[in-house]
C-alpha atoms as a PDB file:
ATOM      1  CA  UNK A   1      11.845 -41.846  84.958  1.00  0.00           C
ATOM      2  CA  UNK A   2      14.463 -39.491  86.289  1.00  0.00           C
ATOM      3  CA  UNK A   3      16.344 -36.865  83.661  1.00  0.00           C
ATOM      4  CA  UNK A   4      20.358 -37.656  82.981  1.00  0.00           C
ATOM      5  CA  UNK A   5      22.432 -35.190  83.886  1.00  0.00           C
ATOM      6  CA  UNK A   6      23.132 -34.221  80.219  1.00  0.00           C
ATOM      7  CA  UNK A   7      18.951 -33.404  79.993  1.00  0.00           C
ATOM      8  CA  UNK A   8      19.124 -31.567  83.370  1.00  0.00           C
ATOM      9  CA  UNK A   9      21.844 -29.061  81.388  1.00  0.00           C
ATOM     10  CA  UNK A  10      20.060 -28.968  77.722  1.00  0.00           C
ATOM     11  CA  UNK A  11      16.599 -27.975  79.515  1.00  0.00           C
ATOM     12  CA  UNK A  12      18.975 -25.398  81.932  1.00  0.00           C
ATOM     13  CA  UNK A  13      20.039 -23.900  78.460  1.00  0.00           C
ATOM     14  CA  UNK A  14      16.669 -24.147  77.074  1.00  0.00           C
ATOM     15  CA  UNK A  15      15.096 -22.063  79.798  1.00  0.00           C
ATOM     16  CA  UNK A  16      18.059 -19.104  79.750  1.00  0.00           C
ATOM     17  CA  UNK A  17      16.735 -18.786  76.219  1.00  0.00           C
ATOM     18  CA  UNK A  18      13.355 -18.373  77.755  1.00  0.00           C
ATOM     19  CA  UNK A  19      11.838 -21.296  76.982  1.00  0.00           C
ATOM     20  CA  UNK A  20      10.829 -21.726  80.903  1.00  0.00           C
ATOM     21  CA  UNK A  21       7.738 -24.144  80.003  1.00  0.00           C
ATOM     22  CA  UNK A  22       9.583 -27.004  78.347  1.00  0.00           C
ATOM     23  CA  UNK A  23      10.513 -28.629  81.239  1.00  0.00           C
ATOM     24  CA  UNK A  24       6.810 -28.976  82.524  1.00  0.00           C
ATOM     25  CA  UNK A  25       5.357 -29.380  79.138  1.00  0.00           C
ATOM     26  CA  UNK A  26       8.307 -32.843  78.553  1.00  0.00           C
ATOM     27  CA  UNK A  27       7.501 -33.968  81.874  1.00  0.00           C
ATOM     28  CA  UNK A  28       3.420 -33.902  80.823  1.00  0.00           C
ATOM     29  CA  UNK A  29       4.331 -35.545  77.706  1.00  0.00           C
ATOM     30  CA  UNK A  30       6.040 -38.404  78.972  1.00  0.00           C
ATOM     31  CA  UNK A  31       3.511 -38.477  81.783  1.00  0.00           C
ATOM     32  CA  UNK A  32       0.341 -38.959  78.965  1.00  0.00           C
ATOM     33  CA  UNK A  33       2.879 -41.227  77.012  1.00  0.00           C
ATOM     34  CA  UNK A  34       2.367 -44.003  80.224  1.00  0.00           C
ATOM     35  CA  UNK A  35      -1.051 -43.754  80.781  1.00  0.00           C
ATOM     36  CA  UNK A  36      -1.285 -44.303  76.568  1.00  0.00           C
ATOM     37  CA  UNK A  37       1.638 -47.085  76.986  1.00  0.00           C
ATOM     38  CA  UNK A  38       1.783 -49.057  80.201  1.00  0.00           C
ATOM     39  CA  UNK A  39       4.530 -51.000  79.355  1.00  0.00           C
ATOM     40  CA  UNK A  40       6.514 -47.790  78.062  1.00  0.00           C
ATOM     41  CA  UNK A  41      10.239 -47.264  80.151  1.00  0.00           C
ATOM     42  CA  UNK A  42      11.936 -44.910  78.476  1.00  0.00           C
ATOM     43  CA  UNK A  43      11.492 -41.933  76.209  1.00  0.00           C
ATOM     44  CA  UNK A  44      13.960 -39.674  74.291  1.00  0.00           C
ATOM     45  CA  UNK A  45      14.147 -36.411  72.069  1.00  0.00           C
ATOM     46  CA  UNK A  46      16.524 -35.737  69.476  1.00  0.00           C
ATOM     47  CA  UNK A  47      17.701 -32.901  66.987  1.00  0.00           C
ATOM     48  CA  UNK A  48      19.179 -33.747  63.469  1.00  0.00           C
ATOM     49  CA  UNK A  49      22.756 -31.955  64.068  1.00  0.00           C
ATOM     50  CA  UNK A  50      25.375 -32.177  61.192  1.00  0.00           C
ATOM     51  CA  UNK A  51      23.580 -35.277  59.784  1.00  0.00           C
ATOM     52  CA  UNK A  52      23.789 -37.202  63.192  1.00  0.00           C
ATOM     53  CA  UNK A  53      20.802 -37.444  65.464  1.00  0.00           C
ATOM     54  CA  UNK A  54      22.117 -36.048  68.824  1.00  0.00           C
ATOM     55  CA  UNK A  55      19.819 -36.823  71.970  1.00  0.00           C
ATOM     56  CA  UNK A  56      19.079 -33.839  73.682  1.00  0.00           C
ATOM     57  CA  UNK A  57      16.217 -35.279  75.960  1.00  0.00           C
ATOM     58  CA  UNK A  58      16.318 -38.692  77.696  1.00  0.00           C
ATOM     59  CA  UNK A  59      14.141 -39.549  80.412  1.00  0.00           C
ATOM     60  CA  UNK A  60      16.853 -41.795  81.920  1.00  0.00           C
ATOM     61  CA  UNK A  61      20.510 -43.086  82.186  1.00  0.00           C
ATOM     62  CA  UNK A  62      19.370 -46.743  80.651  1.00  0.00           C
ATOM     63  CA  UNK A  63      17.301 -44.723  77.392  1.00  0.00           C
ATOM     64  CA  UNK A  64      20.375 -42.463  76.916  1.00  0.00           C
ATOM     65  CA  UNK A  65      22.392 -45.936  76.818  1.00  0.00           C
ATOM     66  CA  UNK A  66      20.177 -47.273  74.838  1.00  0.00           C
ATOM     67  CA  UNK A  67      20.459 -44.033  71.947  1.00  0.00           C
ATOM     68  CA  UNK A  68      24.117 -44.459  72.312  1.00  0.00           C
ATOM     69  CA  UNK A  69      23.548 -48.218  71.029  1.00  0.00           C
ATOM     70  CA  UNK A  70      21.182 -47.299  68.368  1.00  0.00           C
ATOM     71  CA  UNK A  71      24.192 -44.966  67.350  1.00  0.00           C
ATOM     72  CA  UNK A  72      26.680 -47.276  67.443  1.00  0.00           C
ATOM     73  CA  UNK A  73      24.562 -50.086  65.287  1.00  0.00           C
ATOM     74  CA  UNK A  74      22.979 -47.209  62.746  1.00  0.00           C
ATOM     75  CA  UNK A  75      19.697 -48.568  64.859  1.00  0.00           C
ATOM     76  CA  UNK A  76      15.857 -48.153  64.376  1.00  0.00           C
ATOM     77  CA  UNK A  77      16.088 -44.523  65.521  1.00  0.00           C
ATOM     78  CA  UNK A  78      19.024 -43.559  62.499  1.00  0.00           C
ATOM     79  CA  UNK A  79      16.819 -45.260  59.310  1.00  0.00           C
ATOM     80  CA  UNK A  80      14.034 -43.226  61.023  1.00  0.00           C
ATOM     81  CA  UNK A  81      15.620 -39.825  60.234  1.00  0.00           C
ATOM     82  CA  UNK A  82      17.614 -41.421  56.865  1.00  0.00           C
ATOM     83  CA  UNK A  83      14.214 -42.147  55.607  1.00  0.00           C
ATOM     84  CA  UNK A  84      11.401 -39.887  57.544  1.00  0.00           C
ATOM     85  CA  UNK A  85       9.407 -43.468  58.420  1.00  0.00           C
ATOM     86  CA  UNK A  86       8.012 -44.466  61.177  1.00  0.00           C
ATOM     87  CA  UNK A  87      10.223 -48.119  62.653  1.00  0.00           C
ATOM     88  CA  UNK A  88       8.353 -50.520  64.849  1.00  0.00           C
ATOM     89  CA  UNK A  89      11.093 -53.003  66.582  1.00  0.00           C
ATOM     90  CA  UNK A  90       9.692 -56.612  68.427  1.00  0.00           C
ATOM     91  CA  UNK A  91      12.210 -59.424  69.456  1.00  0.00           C
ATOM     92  CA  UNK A  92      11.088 -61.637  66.674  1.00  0.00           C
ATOM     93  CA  UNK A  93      12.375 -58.586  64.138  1.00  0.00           C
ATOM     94  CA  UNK A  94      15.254 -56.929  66.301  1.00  0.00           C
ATOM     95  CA  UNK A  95      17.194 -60.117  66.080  1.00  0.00           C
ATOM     96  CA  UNK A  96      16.977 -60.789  62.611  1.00  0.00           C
ATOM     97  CA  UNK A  97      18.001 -57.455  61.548  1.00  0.00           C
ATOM     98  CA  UNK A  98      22.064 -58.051  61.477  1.00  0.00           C
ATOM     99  CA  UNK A  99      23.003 -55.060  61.847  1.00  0.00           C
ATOM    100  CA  UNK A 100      21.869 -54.114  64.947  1.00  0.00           C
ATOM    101  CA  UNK A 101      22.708 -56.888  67.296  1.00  0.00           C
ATOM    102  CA  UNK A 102      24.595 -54.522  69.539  1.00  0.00           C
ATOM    103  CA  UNK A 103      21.388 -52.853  69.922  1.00  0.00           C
ATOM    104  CA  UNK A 104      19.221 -56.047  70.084  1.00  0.00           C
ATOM    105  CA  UNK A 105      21.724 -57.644  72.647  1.00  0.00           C
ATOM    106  CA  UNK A 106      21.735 -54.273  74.876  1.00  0.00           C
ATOM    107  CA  UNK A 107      17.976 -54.189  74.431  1.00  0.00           C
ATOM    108  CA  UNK A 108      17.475 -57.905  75.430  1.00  0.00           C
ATOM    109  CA  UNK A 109      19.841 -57.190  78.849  1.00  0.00           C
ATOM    110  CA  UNK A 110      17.397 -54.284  80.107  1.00  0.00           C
ATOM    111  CA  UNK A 111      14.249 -55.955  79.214  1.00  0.00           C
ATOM    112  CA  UNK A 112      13.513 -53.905  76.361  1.00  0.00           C
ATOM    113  CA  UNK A 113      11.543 -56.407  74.275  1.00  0.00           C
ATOM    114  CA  UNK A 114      10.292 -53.087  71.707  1.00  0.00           C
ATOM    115  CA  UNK A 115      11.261 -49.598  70.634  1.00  0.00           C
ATOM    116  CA  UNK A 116       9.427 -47.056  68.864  1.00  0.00           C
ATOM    117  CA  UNK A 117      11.485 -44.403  66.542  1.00  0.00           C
ATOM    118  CA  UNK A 118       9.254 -41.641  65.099  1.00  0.00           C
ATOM    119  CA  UNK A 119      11.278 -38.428  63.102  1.00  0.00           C
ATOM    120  CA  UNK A 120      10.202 -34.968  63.114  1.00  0.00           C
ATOM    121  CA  UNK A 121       9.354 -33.678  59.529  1.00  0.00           C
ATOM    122  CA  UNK A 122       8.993 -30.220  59.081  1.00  0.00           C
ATOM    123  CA  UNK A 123       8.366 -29.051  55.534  1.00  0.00           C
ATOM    124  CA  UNK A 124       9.828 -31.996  54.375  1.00  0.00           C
ATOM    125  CA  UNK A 125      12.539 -32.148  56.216  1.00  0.00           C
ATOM    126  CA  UNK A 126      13.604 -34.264  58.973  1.00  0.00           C
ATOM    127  CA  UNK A 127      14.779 -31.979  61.928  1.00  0.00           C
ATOM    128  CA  UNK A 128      14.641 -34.796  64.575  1.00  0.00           C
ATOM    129  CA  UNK A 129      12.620 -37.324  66.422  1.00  0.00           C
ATOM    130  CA  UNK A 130      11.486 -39.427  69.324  1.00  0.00           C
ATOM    131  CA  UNK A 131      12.819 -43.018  70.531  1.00  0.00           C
ATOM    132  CA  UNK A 132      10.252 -44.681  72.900  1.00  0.00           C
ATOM    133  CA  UNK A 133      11.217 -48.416  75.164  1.00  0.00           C
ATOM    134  CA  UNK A 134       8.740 -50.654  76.227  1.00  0.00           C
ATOM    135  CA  UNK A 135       8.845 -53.497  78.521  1.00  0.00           C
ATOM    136  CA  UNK A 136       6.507 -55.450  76.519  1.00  0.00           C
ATOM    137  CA  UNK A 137       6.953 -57.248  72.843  1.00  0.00           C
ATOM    138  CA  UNK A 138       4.037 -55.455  71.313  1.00  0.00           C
ATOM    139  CA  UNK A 139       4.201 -52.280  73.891  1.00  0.00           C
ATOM    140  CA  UNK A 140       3.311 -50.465  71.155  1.00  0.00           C
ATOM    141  CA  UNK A 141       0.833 -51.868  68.766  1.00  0.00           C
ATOM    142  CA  UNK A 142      -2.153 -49.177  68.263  1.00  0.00           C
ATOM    143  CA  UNK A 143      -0.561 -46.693  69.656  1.00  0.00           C
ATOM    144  CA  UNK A 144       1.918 -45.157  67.166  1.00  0.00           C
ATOM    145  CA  UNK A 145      -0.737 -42.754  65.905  1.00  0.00           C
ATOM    146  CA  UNK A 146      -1.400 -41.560  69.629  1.00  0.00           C
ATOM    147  CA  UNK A 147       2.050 -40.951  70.518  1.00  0.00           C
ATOM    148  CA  UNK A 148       2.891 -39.695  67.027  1.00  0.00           C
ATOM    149  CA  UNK A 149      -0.113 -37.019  67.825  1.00  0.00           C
ATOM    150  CA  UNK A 150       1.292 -36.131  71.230  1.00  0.00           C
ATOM    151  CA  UNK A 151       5.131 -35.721  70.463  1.00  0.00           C
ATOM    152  CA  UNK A 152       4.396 -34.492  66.806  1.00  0.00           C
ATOM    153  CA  UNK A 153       4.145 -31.419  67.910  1.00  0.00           C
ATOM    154  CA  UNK A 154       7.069 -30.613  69.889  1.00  0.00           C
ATOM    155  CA  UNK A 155       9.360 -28.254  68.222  1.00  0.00           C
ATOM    156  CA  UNK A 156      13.148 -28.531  68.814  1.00  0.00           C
ATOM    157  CA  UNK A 157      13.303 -24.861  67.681  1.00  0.00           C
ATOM    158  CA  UNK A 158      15.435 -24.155  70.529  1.00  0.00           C
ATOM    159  CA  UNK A 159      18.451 -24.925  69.066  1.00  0.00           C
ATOM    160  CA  UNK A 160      20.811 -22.127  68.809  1.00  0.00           C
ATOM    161  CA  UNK A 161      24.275 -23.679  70.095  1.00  0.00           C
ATOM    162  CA  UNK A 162      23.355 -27.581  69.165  1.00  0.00           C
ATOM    163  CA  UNK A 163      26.321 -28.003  66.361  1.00  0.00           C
ATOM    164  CA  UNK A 164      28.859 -26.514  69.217  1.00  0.00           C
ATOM    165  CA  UNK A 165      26.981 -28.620  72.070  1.00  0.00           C
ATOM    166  CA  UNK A 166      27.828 -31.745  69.713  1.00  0.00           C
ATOM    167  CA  UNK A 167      31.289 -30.593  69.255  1.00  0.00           C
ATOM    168  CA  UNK A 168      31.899 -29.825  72.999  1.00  0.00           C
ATOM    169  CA  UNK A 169      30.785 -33.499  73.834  1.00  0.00           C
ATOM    170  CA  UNK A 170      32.927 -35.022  71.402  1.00  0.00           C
ATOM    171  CA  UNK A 171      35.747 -33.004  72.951  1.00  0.00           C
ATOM    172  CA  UNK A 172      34.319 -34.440  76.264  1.00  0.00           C
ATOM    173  CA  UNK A 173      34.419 -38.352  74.958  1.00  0.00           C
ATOM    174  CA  UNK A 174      37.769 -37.949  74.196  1.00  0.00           C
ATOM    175  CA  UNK A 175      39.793 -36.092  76.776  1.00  0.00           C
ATOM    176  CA  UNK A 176      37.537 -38.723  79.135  1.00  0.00           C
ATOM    177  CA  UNK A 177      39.212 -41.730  77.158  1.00  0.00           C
ATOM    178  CA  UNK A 178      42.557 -40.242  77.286  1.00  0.00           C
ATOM    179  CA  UNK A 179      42.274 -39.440  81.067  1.00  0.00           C
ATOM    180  CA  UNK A 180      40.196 -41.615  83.228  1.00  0.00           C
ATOM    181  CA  UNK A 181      39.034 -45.198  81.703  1.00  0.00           C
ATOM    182  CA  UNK A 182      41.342 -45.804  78.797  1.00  0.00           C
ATOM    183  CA  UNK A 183      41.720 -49.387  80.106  1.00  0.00           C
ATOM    184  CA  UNK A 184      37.953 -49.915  79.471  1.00  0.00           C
ATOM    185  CA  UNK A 185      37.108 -48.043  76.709  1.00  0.00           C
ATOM    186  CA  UNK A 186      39.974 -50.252  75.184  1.00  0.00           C
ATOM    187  CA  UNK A 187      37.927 -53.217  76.365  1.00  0.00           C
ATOM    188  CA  UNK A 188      34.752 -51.849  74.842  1.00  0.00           C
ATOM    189  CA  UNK A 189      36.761 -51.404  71.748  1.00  0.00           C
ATOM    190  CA  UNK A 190      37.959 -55.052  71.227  1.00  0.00           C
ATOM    191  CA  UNK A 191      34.193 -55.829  71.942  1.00  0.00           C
ATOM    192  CA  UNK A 192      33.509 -53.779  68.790  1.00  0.00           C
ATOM    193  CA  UNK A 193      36.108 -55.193  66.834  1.00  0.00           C
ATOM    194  CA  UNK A 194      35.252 -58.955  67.974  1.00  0.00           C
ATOM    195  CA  UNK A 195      31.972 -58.575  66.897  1.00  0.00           C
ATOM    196  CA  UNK A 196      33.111 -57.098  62.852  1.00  0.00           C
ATOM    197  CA  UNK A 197      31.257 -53.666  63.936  1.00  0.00           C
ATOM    198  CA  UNK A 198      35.225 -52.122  62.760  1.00  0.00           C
ATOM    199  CA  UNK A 199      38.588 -52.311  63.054  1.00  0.00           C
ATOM    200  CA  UNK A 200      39.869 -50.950  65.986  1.00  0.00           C
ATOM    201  CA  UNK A 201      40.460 -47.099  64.907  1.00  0.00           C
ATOM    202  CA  UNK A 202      37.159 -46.909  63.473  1.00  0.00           C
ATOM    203  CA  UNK A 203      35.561 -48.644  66.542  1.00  0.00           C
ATOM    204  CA  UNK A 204      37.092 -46.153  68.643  1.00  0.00           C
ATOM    205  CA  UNK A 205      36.110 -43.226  66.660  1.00  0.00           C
ATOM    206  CA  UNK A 206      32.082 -44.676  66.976  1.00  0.00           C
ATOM    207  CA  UNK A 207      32.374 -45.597  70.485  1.00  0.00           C
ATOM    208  CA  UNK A 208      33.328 -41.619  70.986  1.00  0.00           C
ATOM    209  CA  UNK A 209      31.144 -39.892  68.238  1.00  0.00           C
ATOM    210  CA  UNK A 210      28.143 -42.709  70.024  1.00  0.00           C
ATOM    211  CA  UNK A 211      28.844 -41.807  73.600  1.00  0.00           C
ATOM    212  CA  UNK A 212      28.847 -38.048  72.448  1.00  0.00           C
ATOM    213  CA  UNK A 213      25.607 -38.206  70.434  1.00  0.00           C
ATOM    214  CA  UNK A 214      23.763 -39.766  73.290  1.00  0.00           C
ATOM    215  CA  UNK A 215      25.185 -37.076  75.767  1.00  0.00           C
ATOM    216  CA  UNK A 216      26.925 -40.174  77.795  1.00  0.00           C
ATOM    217  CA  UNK A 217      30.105 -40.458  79.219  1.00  0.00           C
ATOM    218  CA  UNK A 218      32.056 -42.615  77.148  1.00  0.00           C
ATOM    219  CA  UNK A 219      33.385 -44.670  80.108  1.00  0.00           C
ATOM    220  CA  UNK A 220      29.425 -45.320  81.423  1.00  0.00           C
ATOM    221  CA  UNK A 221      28.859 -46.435  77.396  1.00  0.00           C
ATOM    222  CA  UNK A 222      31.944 -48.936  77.500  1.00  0.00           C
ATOM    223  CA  UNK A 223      30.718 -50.426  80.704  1.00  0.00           C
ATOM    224  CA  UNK A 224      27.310 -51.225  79.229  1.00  0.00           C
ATOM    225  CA  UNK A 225      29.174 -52.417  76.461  1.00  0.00           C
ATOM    226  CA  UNK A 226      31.372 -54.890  77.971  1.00  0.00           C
ATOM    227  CA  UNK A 227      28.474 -55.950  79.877  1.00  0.00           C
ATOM    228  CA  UNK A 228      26.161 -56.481  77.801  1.00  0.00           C
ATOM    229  CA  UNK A 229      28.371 -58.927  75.910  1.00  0.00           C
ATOM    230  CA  UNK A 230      29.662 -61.001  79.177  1.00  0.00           C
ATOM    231  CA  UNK A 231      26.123 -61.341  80.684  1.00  0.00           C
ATOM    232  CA  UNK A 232      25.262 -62.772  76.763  1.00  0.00           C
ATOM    233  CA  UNK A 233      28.567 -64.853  77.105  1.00  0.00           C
ATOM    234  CA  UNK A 234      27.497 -65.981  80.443  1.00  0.00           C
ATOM    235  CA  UNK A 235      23.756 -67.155  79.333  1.00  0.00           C
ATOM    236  CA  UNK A 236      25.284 -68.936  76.114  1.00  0.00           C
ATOM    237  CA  UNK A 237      25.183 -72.634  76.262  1.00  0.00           C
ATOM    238  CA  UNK A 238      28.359 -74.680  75.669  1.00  0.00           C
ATOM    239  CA  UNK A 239      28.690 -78.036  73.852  1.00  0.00           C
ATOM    240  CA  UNK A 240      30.544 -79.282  76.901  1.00  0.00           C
ATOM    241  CA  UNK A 241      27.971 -78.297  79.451  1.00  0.00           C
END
């Protein structure tokens, strides 16, 4: 599992504040998360930032993608931190909650059968949390206590210019959709608007804010987006086949 881009720069910022260890001490984690979880693929940290959760961490381009669904569908990982629980997904439950079929149907194309979305509480208070991806439909069954132990106690203290970091990625999303893939973020947005996620401001406005709280660029989200949805077109069955 090989750090985005986007995680290579928060843990750069990270360290100039001194935290030199966190890099080492992530790495660790994730490392004793896969010897816990065989089947686990993917692993991301978040921060709570201006009532959004905003992935700082992801161990991958396909988790980050992944967030940036869970963003765009209010997923697993956003009633997690609107309710401080602990949410289990499996195919059988993914797909009947109806409000996150993006999520279920991006899941389903990278063979993501489960996620795991745990929140940070601290005195209360949700300040963030952890998504995990397994491979498997019950990845994570007797484990949630484990991981919760290992990750629990990882402290997104560090997080002096997160609001601004937020802010500067939104900028990002949207001078990237004015510039250099209008044609399919436009695509991606008809997607959205096909499938009654919003009208086609609103869908716009998520696909940015999404692509910005995963620390994606917006074009790479679209793609998956599109994609996902032809590759589901493509394995439908027809009446006339």
């Amino acid at each position: 599992m090989e750090p985005t881009p986007e995680t290579e720069e928060a843990l750069k910022e990270l360290e100039s504040y001194g935290d030199v260890e966190l890099r080492e001490d992530l790495r660790l984690l994730v490392d004793e998360a896969r010897r816990a979880v065989p089947e686990l693929v993917g692993v991301s940290l978040g921060l709570l930032v201006e009532d959004l959760v905003l992935t700082y961490v992801a161990s991958d381009l396909d988790t980050a993608l992944l967030d940036a669904m869970q963003y765009l569908d209010s997923g697993p990982c956003v009633r997690a931190a609107d309710t401080a629980s602990v949410v289990v997904t499996a195919p059988e439950t993914l797909f009947d909650e109806e409000e996150w079929q993006l999520f279920a149907q991006a899941s389903a194309a990278r063979g993501i059968r489960s996620s795991l979305s745990l929140p940070f509480v601290r005195n209360g208070v949700v300040t963030g949390g952890a998504n995990f991806y397994g491979s498997g439909a019950g990845s994570f069954e007797g484990h949630v206590d484990e991981l919760a132990g290992l990750f629990g106690a990882w402290s997104p203290g560090a997080t002096h210019n997160a609001d601004l970091e937020f802010r500067t990625r939104l900028q990002a999303s949207r001078s990237a959709a004015n510039l250099g893939a209008a044609r399919l973020v436009d695509h991606a947005i008809g997607v959205l608007v096909a499938e009654g996620v919003a009208d086609p401001n609103e869908a716009e406005a998520r696909l940015l804010q999404a692509a910005a709280q995963a620390g994606v660029p917006v074009h790479v989200l679209a793609r998956a987006l599109v994609d996902t949805y032809a590759n589901r077109g493509d394995g439908e069955s027809h009446p006339d086949d």
